[in-house]
PDB file of N, CA and C in Angstrom:
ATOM      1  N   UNK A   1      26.431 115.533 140.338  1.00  0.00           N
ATOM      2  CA  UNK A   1      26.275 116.139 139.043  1.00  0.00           C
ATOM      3  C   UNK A   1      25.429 117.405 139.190  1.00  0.00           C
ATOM      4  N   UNK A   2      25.823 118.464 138.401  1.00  0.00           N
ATOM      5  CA  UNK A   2      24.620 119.623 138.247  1.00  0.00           C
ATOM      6  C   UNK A   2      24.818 120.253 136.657  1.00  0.00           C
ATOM      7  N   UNK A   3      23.351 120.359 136.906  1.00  0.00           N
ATOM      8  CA  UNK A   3      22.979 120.738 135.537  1.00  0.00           C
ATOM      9  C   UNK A   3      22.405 122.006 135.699  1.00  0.00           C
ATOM     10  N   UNK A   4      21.720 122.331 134.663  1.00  0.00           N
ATOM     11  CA  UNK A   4      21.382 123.872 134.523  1.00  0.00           C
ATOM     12  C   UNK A   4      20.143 123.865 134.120  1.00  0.00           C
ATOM     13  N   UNK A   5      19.172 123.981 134.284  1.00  0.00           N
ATOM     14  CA  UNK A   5      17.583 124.017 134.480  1.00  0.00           C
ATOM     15  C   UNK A   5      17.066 125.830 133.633  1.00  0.00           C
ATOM     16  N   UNK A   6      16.622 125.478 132.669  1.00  0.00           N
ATOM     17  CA  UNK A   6      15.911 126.936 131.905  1.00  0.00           C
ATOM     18  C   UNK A   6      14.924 126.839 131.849  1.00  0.00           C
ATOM     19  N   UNK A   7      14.074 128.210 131.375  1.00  0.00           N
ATOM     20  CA  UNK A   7      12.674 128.553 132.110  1.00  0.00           C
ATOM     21  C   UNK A   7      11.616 126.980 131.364  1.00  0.00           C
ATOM     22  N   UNK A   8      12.533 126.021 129.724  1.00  0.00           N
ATOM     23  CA  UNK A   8      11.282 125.266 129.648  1.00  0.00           C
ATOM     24  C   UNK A   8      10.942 124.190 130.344  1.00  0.00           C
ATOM     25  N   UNK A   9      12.019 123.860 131.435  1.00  0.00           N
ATOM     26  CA  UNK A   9      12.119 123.085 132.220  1.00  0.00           C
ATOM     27  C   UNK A   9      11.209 123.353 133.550  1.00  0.00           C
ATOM     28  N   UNK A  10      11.395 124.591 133.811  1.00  0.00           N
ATOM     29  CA  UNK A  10      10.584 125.033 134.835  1.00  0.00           C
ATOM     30  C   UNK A  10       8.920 125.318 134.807  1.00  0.00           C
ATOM     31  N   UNK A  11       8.755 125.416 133.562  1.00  0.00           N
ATOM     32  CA  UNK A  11       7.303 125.595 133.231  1.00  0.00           C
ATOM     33  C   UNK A  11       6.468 124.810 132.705  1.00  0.00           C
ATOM     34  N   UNK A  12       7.212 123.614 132.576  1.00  0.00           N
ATOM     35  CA  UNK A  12       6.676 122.204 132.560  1.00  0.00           C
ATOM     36  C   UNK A  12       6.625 121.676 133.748  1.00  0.00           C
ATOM     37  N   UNK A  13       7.840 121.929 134.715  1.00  0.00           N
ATOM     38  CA  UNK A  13       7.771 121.295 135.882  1.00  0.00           C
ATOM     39  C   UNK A  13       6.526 122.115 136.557  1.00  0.00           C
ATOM     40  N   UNK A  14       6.144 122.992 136.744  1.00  0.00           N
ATOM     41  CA  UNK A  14       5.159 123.913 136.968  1.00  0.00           C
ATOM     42  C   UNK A  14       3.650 123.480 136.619  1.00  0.00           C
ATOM     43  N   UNK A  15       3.833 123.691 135.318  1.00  0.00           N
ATOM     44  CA  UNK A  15       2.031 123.602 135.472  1.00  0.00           C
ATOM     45  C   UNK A  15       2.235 122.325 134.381  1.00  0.00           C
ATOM     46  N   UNK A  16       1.207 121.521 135.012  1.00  0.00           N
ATOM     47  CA  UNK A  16       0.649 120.143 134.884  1.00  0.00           C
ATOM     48  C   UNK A  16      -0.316 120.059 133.439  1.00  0.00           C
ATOM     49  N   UNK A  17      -0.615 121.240 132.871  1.00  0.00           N
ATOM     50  CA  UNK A  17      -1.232 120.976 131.657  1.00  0.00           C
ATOM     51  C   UNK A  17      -0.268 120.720 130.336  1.00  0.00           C
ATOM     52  N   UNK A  18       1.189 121.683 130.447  1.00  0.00           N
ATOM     53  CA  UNK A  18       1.893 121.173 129.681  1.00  0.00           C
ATOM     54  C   UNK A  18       2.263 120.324 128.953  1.00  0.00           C
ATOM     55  N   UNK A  19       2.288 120.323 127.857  1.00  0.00           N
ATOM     56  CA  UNK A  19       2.469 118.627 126.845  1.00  0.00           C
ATOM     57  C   UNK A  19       3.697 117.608 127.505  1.00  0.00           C
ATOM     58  N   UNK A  20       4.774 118.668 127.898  1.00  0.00           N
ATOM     59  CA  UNK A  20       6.401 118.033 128.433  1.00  0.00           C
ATOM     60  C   UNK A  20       6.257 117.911 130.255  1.00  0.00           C
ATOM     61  N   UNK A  21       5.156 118.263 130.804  1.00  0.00           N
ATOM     62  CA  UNK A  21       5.002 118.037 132.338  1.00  0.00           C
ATOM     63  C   UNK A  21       5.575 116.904 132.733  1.00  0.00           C
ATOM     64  N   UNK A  22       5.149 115.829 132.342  1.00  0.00           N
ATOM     65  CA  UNK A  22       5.024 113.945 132.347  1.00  0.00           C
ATOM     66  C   UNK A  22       6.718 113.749 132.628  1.00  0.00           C
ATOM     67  N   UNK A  23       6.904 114.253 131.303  1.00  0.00           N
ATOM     68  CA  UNK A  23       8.844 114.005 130.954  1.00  0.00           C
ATOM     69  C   UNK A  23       9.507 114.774 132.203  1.00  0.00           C
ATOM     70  N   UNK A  24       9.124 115.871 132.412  1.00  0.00           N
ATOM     71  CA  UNK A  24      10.193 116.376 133.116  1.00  0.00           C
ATOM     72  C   UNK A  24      10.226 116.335 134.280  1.00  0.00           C
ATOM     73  N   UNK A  25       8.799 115.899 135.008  1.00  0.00           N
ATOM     74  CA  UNK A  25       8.911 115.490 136.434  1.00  0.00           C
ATOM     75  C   UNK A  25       9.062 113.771 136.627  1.00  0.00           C
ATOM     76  N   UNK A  26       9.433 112.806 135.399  1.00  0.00           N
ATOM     77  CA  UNK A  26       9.736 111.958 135.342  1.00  0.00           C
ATOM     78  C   UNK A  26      11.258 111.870 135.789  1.00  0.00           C
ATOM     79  N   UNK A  27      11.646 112.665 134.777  1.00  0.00           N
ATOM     80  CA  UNK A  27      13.323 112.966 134.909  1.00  0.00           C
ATOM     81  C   UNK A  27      13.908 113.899 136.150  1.00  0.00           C
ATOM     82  N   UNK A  28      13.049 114.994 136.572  1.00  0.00           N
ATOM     83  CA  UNK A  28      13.229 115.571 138.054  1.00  0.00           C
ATOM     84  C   UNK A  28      12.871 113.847 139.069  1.00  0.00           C
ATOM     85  N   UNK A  29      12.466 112.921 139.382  1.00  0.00           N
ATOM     86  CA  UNK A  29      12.151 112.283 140.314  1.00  0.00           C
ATOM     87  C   UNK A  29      13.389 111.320 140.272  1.00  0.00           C
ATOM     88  N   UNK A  30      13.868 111.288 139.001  1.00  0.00           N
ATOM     89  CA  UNK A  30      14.845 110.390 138.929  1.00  0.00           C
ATOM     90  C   UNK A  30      16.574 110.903 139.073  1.00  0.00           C
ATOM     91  N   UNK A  31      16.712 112.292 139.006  1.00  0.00           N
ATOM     92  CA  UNK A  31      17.870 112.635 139.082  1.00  0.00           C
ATOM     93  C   UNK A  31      18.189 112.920 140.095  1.00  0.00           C
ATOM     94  N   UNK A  32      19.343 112.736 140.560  1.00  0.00           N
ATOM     95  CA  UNK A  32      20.255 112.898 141.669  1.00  0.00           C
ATOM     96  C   UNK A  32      21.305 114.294 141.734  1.00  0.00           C
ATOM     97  N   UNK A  33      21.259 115.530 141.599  1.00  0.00           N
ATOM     98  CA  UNK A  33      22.191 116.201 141.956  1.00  0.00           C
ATOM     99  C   UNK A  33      21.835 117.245 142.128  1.00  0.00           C
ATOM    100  N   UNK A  34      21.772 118.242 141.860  1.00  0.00           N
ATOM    101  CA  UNK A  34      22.052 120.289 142.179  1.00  0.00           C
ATOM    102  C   UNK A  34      21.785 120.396 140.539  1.00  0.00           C
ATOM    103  N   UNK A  35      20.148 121.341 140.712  1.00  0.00           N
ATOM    104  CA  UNK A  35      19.694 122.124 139.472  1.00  0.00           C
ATOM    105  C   UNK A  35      19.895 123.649 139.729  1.00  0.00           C
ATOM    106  N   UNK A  36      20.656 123.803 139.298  1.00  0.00           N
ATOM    107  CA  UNK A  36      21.295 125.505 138.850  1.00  0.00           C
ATOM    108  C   UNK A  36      20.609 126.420 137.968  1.00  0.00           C
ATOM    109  N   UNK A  37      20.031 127.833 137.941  1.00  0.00           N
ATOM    110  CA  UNK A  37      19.484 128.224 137.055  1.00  0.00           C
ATOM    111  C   UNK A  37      19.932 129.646 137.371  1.00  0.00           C
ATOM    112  N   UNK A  38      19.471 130.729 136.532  1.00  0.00           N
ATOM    113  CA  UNK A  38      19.706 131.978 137.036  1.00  0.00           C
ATOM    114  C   UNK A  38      18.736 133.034 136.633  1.00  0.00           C
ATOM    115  N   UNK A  39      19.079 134.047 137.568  1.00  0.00           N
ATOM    116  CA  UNK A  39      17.551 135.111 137.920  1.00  0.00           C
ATOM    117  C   UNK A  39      16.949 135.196 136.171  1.00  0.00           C
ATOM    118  N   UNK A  40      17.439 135.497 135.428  1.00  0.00           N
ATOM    119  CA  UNK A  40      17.114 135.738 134.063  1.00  0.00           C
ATOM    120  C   UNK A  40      15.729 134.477 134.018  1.00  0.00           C
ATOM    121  N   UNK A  41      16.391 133.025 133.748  1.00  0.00           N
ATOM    122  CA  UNK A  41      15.114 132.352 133.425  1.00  0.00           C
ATOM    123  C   UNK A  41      14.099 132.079 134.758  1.00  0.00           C
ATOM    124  N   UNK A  42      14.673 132.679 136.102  1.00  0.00           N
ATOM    125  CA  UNK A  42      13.306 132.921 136.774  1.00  0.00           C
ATOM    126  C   UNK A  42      12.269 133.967 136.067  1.00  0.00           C
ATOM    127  N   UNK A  43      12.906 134.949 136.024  1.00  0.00           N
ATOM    128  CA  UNK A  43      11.929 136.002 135.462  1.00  0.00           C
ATOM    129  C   UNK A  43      11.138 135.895 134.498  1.00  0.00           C
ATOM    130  N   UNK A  44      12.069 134.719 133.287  1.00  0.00           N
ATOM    131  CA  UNK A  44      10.887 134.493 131.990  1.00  0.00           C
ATOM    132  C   UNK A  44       9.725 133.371 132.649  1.00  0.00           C
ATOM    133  N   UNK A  45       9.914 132.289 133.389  1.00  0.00           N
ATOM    134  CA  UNK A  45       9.186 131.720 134.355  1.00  0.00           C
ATOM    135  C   UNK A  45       7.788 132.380 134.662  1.00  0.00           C
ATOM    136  N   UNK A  46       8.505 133.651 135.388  1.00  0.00           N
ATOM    137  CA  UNK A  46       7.700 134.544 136.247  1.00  0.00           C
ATOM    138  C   UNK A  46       6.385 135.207 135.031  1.00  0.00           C
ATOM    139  N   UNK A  47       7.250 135.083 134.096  1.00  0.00           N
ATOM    140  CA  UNK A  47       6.602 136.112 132.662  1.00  0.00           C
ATOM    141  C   UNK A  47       5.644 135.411 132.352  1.00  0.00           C
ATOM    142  N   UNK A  48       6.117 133.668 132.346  1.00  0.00           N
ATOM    143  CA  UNK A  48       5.400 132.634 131.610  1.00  0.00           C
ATOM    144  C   UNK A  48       3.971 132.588 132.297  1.00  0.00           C
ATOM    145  N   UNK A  49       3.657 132.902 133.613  1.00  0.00           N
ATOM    146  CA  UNK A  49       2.736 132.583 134.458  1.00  0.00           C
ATOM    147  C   UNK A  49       2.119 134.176 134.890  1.00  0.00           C
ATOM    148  N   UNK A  50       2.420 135.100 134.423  1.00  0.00           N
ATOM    149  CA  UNK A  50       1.963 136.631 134.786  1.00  0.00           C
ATOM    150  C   UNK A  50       0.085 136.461 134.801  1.00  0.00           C
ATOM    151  N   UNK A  51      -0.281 136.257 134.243  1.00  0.00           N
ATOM    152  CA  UNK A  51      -1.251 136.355 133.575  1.00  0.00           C
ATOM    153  C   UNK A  51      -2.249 134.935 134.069  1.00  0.00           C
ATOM    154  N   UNK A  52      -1.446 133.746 135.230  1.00  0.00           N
ATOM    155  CA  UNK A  52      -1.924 132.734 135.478  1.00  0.00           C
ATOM    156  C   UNK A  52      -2.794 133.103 136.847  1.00  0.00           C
ATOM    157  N   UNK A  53      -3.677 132.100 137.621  1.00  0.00           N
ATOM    158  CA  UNK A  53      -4.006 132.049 138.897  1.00  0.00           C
ATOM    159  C   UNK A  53      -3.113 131.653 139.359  1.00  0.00           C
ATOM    160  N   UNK A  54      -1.740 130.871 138.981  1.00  0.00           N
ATOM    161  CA  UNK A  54      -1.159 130.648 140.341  1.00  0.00           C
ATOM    162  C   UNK A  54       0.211 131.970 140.744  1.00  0.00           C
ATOM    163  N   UNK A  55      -0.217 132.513 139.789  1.00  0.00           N
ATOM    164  CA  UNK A  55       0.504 133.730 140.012  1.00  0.00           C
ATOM    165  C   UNK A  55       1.468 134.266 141.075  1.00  0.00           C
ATOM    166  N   UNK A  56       0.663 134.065 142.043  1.00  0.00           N
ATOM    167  CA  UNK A  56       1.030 134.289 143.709  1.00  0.00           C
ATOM    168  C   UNK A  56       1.569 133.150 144.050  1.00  0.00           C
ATOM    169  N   UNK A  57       1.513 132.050 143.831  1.00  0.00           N
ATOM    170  CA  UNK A  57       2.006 130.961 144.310  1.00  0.00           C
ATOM    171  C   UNK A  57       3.460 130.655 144.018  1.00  0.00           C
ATOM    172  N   UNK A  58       3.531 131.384 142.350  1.00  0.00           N
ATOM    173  CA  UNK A  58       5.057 131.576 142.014  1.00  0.00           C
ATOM    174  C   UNK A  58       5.645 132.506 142.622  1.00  0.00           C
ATOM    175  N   UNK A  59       4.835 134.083 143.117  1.00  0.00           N
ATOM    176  CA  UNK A  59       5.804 134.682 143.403  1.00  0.00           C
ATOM    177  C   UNK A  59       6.147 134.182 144.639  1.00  0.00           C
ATOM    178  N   UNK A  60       5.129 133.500 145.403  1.00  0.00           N
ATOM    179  CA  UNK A  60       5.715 133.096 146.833  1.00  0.00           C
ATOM    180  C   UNK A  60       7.072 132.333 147.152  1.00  0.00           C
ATOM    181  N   UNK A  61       6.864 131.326 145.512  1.00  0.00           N
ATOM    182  CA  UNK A  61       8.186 129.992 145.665  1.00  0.00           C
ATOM    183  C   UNK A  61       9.336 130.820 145.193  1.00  0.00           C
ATOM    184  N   UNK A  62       9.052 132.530 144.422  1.00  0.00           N
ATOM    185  CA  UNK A  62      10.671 132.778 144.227  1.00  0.00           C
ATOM    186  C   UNK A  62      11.220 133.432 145.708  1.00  0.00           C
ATOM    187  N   UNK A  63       9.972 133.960 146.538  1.00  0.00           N
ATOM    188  CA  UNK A  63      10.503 134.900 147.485  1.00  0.00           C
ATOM    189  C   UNK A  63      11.275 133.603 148.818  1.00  0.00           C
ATOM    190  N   UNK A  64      10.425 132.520 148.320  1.00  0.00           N
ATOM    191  CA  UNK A  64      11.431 131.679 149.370  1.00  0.00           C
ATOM    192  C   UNK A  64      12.513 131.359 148.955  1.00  0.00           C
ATOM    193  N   UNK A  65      12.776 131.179 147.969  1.00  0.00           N
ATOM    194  CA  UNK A  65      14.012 130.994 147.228  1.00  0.00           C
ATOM    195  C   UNK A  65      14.960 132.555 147.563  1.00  0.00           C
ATOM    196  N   UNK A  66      14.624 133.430 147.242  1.00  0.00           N
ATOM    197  CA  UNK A  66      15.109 134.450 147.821  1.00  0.00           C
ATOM    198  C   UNK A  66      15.760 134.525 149.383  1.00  0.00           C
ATOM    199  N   UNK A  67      15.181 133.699 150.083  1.00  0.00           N
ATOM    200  CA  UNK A  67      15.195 133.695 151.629  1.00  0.00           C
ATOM    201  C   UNK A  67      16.332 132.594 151.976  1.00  0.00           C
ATOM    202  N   UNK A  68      16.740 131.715 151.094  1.00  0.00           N
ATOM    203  CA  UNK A  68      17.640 130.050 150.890  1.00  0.00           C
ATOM    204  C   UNK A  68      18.700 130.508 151.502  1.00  0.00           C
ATOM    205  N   UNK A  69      19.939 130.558 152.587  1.00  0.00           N
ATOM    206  CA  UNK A  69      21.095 130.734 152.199  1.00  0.00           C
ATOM    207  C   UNK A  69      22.023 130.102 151.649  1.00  0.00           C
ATOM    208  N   UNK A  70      21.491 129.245 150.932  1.00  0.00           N
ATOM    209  CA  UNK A  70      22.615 128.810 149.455  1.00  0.00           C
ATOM    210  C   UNK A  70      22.281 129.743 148.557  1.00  0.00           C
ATOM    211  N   UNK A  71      21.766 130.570 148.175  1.00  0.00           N
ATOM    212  CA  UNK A  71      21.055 131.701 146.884  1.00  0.00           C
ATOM    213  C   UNK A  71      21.933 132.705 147.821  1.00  0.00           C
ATOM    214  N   UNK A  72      22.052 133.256 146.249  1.00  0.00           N
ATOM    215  CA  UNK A  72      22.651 134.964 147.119  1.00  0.00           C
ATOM    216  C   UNK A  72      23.443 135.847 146.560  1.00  0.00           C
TER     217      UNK A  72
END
């Protein structure tokens, strides 16, 4: 199965203070298939956290993602 993963998915899965963190890395541990997303809700992601300390840590996880050869 694959689904399609948008930035509120990602920014819950992300930072741990989030009200929806709990839920969605509940449901990330339990699903089985290929999460699909595209550069657009990386960037709001990227937007969501501009202004965070882990700042660098995101840009690091997109530049590896960048590096994947399944991405491309």
């Amino acid at each position: 199965m694959t689904v399609f993963a948008d930035a509120f998915f990602y920014v819950a899965f992300i930072n741990q203070l989030d009200e929806h963190h709990d839920e969605v890395m509940a449901w990330a541990r339990s699903f089985d298939g290929d999460i699909v997303t595209t550069q657009w809700v990386l960037t709001e992601v990227a937007d969501a956290f501009a202004e965070s300390h882990i700042r660098r840590q995101i840009k690091a996880g997109f530049d590896s993602l960048a590096e994947d050869p399944r991405h491309g």
